[in-house]
PDB file of N, CA and C in Angstrom:
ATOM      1  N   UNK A   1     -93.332 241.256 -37.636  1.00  0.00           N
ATOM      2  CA  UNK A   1     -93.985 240.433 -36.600  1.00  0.00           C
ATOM      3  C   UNK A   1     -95.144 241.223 -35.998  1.00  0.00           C
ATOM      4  N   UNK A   2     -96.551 240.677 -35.938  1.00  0.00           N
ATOM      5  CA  UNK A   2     -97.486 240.868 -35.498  1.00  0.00           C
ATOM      6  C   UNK A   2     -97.973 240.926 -34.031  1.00  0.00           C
ATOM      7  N   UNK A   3     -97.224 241.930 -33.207  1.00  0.00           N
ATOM      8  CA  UNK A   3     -97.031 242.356 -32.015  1.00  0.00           C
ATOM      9  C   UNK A   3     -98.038 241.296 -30.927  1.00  0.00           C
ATOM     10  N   UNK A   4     -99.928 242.015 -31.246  1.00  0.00           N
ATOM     11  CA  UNK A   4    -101.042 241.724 -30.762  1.00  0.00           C
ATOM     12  C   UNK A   4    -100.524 240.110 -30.961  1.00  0.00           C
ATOM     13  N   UNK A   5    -100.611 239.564 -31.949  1.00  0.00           N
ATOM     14  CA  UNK A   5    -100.534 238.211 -32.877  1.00  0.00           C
ATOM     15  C   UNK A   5     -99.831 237.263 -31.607  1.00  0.00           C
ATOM     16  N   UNK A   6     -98.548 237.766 -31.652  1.00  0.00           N
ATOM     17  CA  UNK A   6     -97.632 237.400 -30.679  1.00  0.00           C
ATOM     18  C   UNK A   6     -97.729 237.743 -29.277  1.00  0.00           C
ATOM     19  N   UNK A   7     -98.497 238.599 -28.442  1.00  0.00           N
ATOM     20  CA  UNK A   7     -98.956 238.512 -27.221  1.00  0.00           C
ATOM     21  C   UNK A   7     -99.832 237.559 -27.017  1.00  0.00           C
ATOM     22  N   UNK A   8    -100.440 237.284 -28.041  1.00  0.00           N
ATOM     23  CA  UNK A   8    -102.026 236.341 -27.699  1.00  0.00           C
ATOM     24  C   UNK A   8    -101.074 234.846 -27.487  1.00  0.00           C
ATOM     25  N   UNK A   9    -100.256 234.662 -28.128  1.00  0.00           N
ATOM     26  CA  UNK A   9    -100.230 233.093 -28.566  1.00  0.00           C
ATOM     27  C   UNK A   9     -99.042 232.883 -27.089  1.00  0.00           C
ATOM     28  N   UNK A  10     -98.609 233.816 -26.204  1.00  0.00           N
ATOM     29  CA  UNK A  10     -97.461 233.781 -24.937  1.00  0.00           C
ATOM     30  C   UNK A  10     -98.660 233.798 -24.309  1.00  0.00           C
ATOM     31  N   UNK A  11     -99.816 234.355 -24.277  1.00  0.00           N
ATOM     32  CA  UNK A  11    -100.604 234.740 -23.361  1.00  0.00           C
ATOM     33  C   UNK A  11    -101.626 233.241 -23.746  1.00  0.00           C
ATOM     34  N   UNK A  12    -101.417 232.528 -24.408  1.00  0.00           N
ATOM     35  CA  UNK A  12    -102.241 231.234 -24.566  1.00  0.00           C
ATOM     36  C   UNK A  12    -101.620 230.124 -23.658  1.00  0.00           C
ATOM     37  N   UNK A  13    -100.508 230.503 -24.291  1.00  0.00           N
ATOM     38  CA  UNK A  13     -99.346 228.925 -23.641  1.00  0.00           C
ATOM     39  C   UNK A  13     -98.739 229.391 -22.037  1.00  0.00           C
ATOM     40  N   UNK A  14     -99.095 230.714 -21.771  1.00  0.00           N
ATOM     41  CA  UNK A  14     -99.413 230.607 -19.947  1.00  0.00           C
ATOM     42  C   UNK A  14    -100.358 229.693 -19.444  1.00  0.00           C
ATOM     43  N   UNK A  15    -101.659 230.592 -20.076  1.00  0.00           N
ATOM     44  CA  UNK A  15    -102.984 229.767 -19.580  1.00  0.00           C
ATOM     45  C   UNK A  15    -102.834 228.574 -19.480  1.00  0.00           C
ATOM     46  N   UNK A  16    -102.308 227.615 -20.998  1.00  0.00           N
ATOM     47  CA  UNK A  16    -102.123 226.135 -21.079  1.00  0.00           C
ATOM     48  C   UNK A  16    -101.137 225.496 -20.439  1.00  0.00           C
ATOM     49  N   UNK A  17    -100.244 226.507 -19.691  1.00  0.00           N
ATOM     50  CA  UNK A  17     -98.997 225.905 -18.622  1.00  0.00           C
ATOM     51  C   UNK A  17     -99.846 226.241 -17.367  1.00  0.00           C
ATOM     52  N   UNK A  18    -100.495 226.896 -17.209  1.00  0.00           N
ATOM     53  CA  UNK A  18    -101.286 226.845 -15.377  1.00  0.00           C
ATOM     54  C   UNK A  18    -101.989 226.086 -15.603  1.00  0.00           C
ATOM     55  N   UNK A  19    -103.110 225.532 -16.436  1.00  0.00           N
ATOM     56  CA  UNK A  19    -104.128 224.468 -16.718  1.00  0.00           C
ATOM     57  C   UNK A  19    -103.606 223.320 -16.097  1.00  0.00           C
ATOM     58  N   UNK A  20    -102.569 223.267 -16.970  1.00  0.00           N
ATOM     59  CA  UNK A  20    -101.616 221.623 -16.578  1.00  0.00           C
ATOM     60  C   UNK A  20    -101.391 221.942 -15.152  1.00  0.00           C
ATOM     61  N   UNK A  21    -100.428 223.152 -14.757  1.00  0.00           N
ATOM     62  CA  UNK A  21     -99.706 222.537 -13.300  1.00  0.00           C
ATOM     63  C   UNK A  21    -100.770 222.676 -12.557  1.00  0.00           C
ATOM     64  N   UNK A  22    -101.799 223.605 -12.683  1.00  0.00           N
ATOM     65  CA  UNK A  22    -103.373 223.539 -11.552  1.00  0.00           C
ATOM     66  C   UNK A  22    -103.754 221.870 -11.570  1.00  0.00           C
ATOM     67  N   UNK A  23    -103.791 221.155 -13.338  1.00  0.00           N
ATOM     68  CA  UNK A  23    -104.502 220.179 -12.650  1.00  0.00           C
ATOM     69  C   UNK A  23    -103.644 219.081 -12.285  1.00  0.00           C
ATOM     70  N   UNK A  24    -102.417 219.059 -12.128  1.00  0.00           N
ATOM     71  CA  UNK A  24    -101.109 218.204 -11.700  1.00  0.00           C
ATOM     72  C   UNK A  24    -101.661 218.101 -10.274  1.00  0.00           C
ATOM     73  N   UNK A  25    -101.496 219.073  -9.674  1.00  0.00           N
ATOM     74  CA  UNK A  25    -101.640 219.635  -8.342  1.00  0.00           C
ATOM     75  C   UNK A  25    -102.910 219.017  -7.881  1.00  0.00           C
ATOM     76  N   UNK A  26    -104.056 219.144  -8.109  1.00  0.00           N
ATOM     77  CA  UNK A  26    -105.229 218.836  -8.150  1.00  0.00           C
ATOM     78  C   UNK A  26    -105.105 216.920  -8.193  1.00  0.00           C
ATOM     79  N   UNK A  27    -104.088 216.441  -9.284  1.00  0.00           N
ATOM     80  CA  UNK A  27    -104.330 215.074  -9.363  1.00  0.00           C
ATOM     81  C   UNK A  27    -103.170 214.494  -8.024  1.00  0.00           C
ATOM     82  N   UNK A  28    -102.451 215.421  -7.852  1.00  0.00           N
ATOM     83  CA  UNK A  28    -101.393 214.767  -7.025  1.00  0.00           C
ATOM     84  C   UNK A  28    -102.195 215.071  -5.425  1.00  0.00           C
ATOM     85  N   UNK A  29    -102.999 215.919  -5.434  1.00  0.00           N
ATOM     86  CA  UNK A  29    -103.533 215.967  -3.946  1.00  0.00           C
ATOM     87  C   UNK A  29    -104.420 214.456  -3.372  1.00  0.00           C
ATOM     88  N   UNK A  30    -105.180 214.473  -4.962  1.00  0.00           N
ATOM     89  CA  UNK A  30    -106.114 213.028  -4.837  1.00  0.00           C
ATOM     90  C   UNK A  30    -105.793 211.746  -4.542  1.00  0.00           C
ATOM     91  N   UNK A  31    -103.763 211.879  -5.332  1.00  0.00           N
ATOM     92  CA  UNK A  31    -103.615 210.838  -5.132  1.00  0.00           C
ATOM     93  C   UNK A  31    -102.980 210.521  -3.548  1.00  0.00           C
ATOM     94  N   UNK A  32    -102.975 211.670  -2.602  1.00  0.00           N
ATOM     95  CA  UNK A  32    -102.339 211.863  -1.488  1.00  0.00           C
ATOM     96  C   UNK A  32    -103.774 211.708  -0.441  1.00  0.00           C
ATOM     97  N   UNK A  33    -104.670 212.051  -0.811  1.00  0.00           N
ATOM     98  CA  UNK A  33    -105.782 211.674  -0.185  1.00  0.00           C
ATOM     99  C   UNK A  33    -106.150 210.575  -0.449  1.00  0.00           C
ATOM    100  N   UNK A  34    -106.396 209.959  -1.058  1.00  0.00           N
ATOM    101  CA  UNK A  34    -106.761 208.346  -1.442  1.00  0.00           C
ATOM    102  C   UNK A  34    -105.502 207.771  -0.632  1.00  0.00           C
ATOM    103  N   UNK A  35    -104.714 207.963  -0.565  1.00  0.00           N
ATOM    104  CA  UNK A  35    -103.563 207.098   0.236  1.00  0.00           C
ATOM    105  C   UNK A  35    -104.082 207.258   1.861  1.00  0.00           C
ATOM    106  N   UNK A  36    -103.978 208.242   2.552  1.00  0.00           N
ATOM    107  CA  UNK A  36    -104.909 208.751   3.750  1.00  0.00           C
ATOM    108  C   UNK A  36    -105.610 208.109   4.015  1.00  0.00           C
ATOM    109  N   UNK A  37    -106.577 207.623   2.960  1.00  0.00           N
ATOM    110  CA  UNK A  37    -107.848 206.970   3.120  1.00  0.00           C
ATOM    111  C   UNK A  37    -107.574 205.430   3.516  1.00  0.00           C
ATOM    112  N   UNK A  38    -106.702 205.310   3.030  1.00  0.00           N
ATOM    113  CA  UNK A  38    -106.632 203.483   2.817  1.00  0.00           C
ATOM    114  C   UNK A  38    -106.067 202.983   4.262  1.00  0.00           C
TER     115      UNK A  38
END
């Protein structure tokens, strides 16, 4: 097993798990402000 190989691809699918919950967060604020609004 390709040590580097295998850090990169844990160290990918972090990034692509904060992406998501950053923009969860981001969509769930909007949808909490748009409610505010109304």
């Amino acid at each position: 097993l390709d040590t580097d190989l295998y850090e990169t691809i844990i160290f990918n699918a972090l990034i692509l798990n904060i992406d998501r919950i950053s923009s969860g967060y981001i969509l769930q604020g909007n949808v909490i402000s748009n409610n505010r609004a109304i």
